[in-house]
Protein backbone atom coordinates (compact mmCIF):
# COMPACT_ATOMS: atom_id res chain seq x y z
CA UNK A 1 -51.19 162.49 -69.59
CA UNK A 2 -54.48 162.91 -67.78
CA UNK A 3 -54.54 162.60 -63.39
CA UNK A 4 -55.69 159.06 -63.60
CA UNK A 5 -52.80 157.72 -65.24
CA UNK A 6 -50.55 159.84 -63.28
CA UNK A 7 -52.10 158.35 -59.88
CA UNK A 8 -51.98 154.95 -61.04
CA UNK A 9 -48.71 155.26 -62.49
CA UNK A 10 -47.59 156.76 -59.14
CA UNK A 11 -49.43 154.03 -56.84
CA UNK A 12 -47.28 151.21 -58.98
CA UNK A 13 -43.95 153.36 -58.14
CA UNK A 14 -44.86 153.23 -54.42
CA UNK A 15 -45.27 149.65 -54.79
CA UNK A 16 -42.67 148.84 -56.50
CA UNK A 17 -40.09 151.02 -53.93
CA UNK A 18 -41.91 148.98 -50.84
CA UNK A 19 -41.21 145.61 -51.83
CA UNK A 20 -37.65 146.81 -52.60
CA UNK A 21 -37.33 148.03 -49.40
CA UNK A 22 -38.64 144.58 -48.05
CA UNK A 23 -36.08 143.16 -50.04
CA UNK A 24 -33.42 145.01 -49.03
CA UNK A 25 -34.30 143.99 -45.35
CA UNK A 26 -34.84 140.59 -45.71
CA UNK A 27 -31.12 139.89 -47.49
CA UNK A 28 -29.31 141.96 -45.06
């Protein structure tokens, strides 16, 4: 896997964990 991917693939994670966290906080 070359560093692009990698970053990319990271940025999405990072994403993906703050809107859970916004989710989480929103229902409770």
């Amino acid at each position: 896997m070359n560093e692009k991917d990698n970053y990319l693939k990271n940025a999405e994670l990072a994403t993906e964990q703050k809107c859970n966290m916004i989710e989480t906080r929103r229902i409770s």
